[in-house]
C-alpha atoms as a PDB file:
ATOM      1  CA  UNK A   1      24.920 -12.552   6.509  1.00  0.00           C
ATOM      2  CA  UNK A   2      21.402 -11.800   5.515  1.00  0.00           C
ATOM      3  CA  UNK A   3      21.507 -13.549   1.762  1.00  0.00           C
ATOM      4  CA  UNK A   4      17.812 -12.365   1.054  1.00  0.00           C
ATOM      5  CA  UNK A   5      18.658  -8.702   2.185  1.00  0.00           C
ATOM      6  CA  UNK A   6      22.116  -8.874   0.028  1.00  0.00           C
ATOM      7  CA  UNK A   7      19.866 -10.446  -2.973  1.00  0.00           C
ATOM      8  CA  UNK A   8      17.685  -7.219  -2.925  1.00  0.00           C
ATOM      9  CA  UNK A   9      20.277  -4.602  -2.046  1.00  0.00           C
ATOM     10  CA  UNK A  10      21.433  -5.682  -6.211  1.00  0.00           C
ATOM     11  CA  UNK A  11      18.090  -5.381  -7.064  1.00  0.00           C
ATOM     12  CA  UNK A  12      16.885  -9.182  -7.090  1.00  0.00           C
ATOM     13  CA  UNK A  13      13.371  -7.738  -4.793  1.00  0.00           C
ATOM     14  CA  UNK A  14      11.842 -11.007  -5.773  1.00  0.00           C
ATOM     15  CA  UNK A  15      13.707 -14.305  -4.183  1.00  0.00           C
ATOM     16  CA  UNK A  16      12.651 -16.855  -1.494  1.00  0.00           C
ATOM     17  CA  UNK A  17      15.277 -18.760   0.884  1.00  0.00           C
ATOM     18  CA  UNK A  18      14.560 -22.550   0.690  1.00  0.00           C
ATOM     19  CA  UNK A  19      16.911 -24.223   3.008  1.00  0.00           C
ATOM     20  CA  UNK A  20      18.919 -21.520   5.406  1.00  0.00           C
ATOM     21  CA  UNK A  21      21.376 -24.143   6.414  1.00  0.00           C
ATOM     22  CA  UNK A  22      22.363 -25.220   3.336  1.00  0.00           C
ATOM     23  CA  UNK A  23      22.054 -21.141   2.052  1.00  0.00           C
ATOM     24  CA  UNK A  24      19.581 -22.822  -1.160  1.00  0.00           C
ATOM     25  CA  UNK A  25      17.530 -19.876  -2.750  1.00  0.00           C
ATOM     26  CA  UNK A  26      15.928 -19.103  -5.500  1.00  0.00           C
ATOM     27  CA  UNK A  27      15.650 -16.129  -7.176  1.00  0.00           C
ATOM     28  CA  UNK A  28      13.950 -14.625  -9.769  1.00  0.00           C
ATOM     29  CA  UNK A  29      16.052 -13.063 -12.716  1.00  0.00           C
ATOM     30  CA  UNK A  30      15.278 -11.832 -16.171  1.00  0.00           C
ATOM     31  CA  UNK A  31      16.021 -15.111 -17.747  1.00  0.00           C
ATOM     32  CA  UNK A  32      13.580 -16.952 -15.278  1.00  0.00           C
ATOM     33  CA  UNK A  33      13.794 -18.807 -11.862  1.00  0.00           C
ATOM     34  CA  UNK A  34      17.283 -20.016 -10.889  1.00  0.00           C
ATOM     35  CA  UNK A  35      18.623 -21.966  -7.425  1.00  0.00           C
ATOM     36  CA  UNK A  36      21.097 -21.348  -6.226  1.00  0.00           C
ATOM     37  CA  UNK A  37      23.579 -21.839  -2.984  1.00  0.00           C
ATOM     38  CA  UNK A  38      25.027 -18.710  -1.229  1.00  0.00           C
ATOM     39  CA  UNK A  39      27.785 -18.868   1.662  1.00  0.00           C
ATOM     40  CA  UNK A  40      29.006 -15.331   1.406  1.00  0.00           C
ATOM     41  CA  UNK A  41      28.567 -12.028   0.266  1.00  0.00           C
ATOM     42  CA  UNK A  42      31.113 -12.392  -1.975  1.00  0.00           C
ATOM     43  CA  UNK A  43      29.688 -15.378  -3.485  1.00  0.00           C
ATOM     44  CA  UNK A  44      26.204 -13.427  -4.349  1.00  0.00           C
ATOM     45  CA  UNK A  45      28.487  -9.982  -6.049  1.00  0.00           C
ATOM     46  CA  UNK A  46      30.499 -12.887  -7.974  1.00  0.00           C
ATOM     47  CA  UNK A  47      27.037 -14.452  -9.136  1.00  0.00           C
ATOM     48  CA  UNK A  48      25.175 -10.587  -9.779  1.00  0.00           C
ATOM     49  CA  UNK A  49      28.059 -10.173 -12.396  1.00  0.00           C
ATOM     50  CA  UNK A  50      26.591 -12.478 -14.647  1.00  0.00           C
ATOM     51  CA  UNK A  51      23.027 -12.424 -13.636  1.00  0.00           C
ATOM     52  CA  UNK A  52      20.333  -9.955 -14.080  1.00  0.00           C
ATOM     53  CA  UNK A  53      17.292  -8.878 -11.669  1.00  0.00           C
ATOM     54  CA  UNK A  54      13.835  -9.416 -13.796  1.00  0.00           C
ATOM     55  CA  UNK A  55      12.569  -6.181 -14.679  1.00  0.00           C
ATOM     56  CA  UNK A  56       9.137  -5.218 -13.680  1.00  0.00           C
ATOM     57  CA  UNK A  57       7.141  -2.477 -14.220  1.00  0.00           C
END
């Protein structure tokens, strides 16, 4: 699982992996930096449903 490539496929373009074995990340959404862990694909569409990308233009 690629959780940087998943992260931008739901439009998060603008996240960093910290520590690949532990899946720590942070990402950058319209309410501001946020850390999380990922472990699946799942996990990341469960977390997208309440999170949004930050909007840049």
């Amino acid at each position: 699982m690629d959780i940087l490539q998943k992260l931008s496929d739901l439009g998060f373009t603008n996240a960093a992996m910290l520590n690949e074995a532990s899946g720590l990340t942070r990402i950058r959404t319209l309410k501001g930096w946020v850390y999380e862990r990922f472990t699946s694909e799942n996990q990341i569409e469960t977390w997208d449903n309440r999170n949004k990308p930050e909007v840049t233009e």
